[in-house]
C-alpha atoms as a PDB file:
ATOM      1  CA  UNK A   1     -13.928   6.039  22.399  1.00  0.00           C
ATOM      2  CA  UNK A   2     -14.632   2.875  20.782  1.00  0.00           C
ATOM      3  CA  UNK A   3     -14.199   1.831  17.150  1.00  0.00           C
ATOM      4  CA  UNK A   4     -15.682  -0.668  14.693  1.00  0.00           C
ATOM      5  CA  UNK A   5     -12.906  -3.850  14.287  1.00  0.00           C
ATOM      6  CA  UNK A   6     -12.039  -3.255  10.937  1.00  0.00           C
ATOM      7  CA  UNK A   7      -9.083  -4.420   8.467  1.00  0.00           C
ATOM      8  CA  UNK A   8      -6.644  -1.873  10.236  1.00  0.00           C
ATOM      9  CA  UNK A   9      -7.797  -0.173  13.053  1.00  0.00           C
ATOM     10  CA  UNK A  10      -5.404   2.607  15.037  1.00  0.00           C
ATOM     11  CA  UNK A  11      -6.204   3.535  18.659  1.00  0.00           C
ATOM     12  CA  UNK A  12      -4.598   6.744  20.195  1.00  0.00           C
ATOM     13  CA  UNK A  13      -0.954   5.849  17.781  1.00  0.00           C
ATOM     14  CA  UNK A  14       1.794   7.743  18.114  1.00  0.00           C
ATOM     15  CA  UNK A  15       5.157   7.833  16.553  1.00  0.00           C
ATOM     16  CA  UNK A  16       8.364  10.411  18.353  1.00  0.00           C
ATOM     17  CA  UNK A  17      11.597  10.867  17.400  1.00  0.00           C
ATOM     18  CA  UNK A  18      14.067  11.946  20.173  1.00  0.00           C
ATOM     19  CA  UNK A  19      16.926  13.985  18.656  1.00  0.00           C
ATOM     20  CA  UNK A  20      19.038  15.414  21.135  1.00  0.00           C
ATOM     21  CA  UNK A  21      16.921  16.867  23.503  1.00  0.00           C
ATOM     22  CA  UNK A  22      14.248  17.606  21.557  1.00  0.00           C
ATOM     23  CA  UNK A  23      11.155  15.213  20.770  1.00  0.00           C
ATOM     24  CA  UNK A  24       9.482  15.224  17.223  1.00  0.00           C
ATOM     25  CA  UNK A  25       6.024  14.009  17.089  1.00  0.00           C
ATOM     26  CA  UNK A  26       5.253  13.011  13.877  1.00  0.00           C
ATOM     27  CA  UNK A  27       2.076  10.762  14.953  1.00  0.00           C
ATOM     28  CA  UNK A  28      -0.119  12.637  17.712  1.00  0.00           C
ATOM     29  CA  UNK A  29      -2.701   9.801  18.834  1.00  0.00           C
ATOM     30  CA  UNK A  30      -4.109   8.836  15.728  1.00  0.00           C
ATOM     31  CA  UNK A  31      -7.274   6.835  16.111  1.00  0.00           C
ATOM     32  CA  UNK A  32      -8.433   5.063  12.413  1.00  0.00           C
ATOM     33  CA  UNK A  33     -10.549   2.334  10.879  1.00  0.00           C
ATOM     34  CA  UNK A  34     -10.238   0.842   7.509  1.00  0.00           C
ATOM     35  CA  UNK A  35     -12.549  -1.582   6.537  1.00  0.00           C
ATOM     36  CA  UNK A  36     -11.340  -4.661   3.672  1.00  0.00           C
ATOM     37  CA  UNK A  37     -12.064  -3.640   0.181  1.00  0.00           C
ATOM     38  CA  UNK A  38     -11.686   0.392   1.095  1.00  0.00           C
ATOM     39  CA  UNK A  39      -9.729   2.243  -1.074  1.00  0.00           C
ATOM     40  CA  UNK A  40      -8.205   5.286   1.119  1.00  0.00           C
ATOM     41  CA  UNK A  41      -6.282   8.587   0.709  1.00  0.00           C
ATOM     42  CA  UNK A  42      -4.673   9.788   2.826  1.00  0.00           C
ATOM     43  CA  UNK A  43      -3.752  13.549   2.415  1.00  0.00           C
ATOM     44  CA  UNK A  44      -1.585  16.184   4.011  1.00  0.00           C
ATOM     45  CA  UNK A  45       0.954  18.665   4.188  1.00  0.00           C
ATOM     46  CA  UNK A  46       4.833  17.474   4.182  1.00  0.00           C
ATOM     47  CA  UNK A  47       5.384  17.076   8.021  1.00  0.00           C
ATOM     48  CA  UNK A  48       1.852  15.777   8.814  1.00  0.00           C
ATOM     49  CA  UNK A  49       3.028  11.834   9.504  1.00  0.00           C
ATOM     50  CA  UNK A  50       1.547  10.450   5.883  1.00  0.00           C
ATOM     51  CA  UNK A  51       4.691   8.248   5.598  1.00  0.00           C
ATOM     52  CA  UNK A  52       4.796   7.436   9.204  1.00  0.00           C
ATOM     53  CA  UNK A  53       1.606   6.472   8.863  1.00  0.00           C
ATOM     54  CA  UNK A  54       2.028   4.169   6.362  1.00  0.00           C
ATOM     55  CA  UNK A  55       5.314   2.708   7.647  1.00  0.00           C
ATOM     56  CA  UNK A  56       3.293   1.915  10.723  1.00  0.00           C
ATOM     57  CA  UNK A  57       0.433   0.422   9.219  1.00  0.00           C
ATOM     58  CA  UNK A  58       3.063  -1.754   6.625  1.00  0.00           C
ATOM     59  CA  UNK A  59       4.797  -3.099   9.603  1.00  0.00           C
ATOM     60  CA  UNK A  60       7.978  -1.325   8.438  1.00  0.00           C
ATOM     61  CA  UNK A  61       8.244   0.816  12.049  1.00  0.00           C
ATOM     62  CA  UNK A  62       6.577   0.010  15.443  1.00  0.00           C
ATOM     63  CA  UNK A  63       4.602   3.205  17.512  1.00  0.00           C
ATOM     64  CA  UNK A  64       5.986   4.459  20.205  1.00  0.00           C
ATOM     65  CA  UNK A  65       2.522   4.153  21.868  1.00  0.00           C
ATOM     66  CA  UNK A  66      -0.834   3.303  21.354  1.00  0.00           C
ATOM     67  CA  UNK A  67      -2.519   0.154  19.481  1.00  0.00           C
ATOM     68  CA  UNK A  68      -2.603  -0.902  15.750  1.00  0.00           C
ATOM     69  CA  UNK A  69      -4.873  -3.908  15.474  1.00  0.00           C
ATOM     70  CA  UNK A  70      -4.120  -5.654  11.902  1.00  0.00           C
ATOM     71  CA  UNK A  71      -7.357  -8.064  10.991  1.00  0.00           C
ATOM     72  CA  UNK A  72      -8.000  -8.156  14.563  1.00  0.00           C
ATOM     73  CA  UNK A  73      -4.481  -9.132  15.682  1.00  0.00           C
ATOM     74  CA  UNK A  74      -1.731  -6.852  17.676  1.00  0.00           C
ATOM     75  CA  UNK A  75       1.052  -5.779  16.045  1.00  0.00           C
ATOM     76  CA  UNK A  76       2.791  -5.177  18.916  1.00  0.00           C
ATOM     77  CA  UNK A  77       2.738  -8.805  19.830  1.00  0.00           C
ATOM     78  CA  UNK A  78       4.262 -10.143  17.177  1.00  0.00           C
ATOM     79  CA  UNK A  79       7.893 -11.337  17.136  1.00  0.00           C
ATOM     80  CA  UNK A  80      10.160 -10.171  14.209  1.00  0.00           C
ATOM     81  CA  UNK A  81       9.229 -13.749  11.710  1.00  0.00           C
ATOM     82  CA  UNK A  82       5.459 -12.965  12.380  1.00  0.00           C
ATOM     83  CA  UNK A  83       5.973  -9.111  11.299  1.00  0.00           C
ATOM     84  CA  UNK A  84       8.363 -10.279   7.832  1.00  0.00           C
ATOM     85  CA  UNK A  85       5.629 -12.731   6.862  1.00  0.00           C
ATOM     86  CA  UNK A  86       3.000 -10.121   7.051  1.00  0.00           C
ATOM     87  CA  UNK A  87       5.374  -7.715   5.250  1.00  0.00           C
ATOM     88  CA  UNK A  88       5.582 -10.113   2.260  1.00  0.00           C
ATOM     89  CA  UNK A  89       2.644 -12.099   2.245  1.00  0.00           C
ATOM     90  CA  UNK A  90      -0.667  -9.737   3.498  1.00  0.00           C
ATOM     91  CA  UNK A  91       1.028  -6.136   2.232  1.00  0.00           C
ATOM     92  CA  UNK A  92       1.951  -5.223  -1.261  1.00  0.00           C
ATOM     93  CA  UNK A  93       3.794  -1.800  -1.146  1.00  0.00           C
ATOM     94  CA  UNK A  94       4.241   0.695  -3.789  1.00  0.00           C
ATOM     95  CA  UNK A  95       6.532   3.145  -3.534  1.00  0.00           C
ATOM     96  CA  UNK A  96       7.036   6.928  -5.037  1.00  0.00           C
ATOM     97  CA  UNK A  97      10.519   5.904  -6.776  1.00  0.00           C
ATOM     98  CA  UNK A  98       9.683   2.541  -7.735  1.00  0.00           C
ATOM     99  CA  UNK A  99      12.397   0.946  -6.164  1.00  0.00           C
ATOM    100  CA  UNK A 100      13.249  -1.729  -9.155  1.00  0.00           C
ATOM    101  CA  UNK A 101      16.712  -3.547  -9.702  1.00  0.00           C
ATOM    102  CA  UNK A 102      18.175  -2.062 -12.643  1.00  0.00           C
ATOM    103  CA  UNK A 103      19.659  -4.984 -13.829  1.00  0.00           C
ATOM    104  CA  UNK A 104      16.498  -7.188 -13.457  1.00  0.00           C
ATOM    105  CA  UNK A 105      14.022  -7.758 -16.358  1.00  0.00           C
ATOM    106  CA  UNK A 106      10.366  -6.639 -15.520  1.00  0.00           C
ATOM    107  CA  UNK A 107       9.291 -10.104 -14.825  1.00  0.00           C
ATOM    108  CA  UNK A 108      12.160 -10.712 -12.904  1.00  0.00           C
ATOM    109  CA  UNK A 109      11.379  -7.710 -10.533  1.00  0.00           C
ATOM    110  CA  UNK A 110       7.881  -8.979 -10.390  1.00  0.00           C
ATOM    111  CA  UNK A 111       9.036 -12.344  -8.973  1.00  0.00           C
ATOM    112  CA  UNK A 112      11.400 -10.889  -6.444  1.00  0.00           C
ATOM    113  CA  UNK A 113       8.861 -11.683  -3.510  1.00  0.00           C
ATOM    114  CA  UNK A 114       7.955 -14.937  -4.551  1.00  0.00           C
ATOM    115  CA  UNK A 115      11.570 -15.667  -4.052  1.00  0.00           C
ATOM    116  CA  UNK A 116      11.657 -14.421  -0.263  1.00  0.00           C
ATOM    117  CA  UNK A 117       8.404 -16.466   0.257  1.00  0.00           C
ATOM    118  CA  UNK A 118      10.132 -19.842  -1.185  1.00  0.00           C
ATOM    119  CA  UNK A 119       7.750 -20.141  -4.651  1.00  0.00           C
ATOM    120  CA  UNK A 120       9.269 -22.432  -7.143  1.00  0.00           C
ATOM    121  CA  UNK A 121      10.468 -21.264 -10.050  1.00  0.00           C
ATOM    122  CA  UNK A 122       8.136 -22.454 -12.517  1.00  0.00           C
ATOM    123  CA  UNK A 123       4.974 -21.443 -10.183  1.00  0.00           C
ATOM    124  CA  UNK A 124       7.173 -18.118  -9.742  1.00  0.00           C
ATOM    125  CA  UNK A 125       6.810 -17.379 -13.504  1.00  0.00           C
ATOM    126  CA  UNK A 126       3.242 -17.989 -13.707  1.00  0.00           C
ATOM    127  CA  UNK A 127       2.449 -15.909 -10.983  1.00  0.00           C
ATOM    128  CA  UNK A 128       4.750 -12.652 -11.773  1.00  0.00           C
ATOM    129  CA  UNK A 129       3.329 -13.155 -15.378  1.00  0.00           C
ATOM    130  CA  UNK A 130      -0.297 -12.868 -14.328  1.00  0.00           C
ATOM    131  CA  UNK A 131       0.698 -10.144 -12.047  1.00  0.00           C
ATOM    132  CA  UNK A 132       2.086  -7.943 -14.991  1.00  0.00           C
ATOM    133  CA  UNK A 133      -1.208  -8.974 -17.417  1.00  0.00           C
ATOM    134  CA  UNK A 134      -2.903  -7.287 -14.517  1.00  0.00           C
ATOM    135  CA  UNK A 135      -1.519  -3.878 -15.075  1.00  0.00           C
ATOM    136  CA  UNK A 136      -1.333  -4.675 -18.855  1.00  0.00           C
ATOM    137  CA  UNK A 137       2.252  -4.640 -19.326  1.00  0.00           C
ATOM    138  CA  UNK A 138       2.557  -8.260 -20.498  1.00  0.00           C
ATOM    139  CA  UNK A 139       4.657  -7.396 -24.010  1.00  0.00           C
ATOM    140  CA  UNK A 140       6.997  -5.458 -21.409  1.00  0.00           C
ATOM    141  CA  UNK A 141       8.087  -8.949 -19.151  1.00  0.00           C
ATOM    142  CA  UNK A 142      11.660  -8.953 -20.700  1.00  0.00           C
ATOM    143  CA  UNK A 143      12.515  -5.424 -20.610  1.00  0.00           C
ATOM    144  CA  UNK A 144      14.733  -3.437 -18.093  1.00  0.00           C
ATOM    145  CA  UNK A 145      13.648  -0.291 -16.240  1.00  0.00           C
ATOM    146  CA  UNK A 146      15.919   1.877 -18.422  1.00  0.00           C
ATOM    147  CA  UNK A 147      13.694   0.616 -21.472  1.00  0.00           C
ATOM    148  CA  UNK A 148      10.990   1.673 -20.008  1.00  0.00           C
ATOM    149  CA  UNK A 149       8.751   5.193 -19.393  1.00  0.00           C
ATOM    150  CA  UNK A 150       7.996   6.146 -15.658  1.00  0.00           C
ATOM    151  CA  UNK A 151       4.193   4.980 -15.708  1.00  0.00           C
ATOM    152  CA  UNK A 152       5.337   1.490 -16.908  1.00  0.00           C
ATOM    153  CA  UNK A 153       8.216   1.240 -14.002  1.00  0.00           C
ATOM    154  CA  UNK A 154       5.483   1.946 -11.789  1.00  0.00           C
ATOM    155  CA  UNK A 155       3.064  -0.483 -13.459  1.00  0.00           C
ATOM    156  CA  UNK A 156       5.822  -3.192 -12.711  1.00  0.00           C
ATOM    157  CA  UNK A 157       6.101  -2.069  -9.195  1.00  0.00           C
ATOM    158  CA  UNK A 158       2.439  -2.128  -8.886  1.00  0.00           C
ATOM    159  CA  UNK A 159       2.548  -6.041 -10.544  1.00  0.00           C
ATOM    160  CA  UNK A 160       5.238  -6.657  -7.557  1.00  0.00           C
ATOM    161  CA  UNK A 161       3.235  -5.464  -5.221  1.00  0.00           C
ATOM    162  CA  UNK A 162      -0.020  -7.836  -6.094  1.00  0.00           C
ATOM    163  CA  UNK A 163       2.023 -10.382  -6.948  1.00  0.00           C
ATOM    164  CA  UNK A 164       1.444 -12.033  -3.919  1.00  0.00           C
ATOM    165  CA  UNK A 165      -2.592 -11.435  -3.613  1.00  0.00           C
ATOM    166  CA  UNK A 166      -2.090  -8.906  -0.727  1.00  0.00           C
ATOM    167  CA  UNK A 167      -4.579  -8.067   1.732  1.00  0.00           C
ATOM    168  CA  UNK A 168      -3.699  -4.695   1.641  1.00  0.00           C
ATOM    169  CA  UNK A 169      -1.824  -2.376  -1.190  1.00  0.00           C
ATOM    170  CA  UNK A 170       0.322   0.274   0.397  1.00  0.00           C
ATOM    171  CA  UNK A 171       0.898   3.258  -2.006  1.00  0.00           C
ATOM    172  CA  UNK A 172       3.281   6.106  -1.104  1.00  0.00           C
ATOM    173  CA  UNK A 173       2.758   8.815  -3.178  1.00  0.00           C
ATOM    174  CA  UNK A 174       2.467   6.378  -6.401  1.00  0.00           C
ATOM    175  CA  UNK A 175       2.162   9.293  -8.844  1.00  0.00           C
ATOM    176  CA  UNK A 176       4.741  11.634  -7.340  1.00  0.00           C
ATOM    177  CA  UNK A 177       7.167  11.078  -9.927  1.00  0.00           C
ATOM    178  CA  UNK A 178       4.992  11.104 -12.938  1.00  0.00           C
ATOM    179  CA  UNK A 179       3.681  14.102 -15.286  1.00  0.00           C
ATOM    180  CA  UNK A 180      -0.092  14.816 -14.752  1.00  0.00           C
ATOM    181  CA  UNK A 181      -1.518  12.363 -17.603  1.00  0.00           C
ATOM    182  CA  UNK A 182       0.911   9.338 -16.945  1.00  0.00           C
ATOM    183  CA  UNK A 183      -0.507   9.998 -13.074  1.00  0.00           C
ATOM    184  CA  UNK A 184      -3.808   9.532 -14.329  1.00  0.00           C
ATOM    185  CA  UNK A 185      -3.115   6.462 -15.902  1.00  0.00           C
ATOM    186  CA  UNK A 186      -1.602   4.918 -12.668  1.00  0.00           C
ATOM    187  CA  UNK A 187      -4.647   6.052 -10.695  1.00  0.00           C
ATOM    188  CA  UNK A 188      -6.885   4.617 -13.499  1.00  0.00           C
ATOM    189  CA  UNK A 189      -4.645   1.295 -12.630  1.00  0.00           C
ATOM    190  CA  UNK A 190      -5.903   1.181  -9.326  1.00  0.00           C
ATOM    191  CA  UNK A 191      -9.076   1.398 -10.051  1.00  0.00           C
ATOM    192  CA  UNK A 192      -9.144  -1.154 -12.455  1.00  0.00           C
ATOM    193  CA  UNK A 193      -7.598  -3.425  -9.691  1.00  0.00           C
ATOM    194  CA  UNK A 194     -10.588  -2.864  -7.039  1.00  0.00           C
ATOM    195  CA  UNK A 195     -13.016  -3.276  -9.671  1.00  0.00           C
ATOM    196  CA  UNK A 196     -11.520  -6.933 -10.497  1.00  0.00           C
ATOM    197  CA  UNK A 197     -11.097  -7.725  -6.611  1.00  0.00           C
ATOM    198  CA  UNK A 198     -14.048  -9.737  -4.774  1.00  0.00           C
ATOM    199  CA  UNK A 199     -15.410  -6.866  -3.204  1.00  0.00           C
ATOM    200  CA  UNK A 200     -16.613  -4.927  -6.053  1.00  0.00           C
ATOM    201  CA  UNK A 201     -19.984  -6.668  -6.237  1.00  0.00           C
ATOM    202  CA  UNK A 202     -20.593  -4.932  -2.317  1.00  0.00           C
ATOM    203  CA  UNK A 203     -19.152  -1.753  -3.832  1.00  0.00           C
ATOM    204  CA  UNK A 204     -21.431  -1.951  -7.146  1.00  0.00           C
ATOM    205  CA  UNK A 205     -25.044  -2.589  -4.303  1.00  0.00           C
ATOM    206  CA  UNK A 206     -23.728  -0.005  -2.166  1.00  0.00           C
ATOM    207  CA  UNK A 207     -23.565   2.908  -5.007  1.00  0.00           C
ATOM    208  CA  UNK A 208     -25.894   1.523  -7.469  1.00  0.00           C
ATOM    209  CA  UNK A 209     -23.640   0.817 -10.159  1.00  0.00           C
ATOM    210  CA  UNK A 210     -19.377   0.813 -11.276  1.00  0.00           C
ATOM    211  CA  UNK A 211     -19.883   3.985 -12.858  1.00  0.00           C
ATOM    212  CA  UNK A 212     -21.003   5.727  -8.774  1.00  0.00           C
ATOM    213  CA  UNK A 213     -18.332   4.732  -7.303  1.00  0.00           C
ATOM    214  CA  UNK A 214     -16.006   7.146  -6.074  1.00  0.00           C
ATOM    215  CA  UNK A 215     -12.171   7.086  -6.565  1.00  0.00           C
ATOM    216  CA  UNK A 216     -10.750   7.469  -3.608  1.00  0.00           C
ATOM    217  CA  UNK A 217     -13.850   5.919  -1.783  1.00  0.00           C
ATOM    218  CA  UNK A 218     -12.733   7.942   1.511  1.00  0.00           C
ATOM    219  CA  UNK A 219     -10.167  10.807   1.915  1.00  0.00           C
ATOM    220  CA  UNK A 220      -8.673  11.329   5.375  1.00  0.00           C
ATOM    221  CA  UNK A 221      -6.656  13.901   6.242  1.00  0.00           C
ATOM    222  CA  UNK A 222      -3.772  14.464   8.721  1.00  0.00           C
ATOM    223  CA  UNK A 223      -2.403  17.935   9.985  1.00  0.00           C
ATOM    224  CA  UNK A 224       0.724  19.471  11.270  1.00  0.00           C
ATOM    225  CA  UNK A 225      -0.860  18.913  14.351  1.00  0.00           C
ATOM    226  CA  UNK A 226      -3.368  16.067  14.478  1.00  0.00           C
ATOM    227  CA  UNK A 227      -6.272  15.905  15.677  1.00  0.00           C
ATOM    228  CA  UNK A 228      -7.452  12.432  17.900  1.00  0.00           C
ATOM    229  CA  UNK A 229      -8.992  10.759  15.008  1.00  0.00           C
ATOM    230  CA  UNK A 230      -8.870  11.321  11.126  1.00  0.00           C
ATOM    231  CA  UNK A 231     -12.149  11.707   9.380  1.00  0.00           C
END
């Protein structure tokens, strides 16, 4: 079969643990295609290879066979400084648990990848404070995560994510830890994001308006067992 190059593009992927003797197959030869400016679920029962997935496509693991083509370029090609530029340059990740140093101020969490990538300071502030005006948390820069509610922990760790203009956002289960309505409000987030990203003006010809768009634009869905290509 042949797929359409897009963004990220999977070709027969797989992903096995050996433990003992016994082989777990959490990725059964997964064959996707994300174009840039999608916004994706990806649904599932527990066991189905969601976070594999994503792993995979963050450049966090490596398959144990198949191909994953990132903007037209082999992961599996690229030596270890190629794959940590990619993780903190092209991916923004945001993760179920928020993963934010306690001791760190909300800005300062914000700027924690600007650090790896070698941003000085000064540009480091401006950036990290645009990042948090994004998810409208600007009046929360100097607080700590115990002073503040779940959704805004995970507002900051969306602002860390972008803080870098990603090409992709990776989001694991962003609303797992939240009640129903502050979930909502996270979702609403990432809407707002997509709408503010160069691409909405193809989204707004292709439905006929912001208000058509749907949120997810495209659901895919992975099984125990998994098929050869997710719809």
């Amino acid at each position: 079969m042949t797929l359409v190059m897009g963004m990220i593009t999977t070709h027969d992927l797989w992903k096995t643990y050996v433990m003992g003797d016994e082989e777990i197959h959490a990725l059964r030869g997964l064959s996707i295609n994300i174009e840039r400016g999608e916004y994706v679920a990806i649904m599932g029962p527990s066991g189905s290879g969601k976070s594999t997935l994503m792993n995979l496509i963050g450049c966090l693991d490596t398959p144990s066979r198949g191909s994953y083509l990132l903007n037209g370029k082999e992961v599996a090609a690229m030596n270890d400084d190629d794959l940590a530029r990619i993780r903190n340059e092209e991916i923004g990740f945001v993760f179920q648990t928020f993963n934010l140093l306690p001791r760190a101020t909300a800005l300062h969490n914000v700027e924690l990848p600007l650090v790896y990538a070698g941003v000085s300071g000064k540009d480091r502030i401006e950036r990290a404070k645009a990042a948090l005006e994004k998810v409208e948390l600007t009046q929360r820069a100097s607080h700590r995560p115990n002073e503040l509610s779940g959704g805004q922990r995970q507002r900051v760790a969306i602002a860390r994510a972008l803080v870098n203009n990603p090409s992709i956002l990776l989001a694991d289960e962003p609303t797992g830890n939240l009640d129903s309505k502050t979930g909502e409000e996270i979702m609403a987030v990432f809407e707002r994001l997509l709408l503010a990203t160069e691409d909405a003006h193809e989204l707004y010809r292709k439905y006929g308006g912001f208000e058509a768009i749907p949120y997810p634009e495209r659901w895919m869905s992975l099984l125990r067992n998994p098929p050869k290509q997710a719809n």
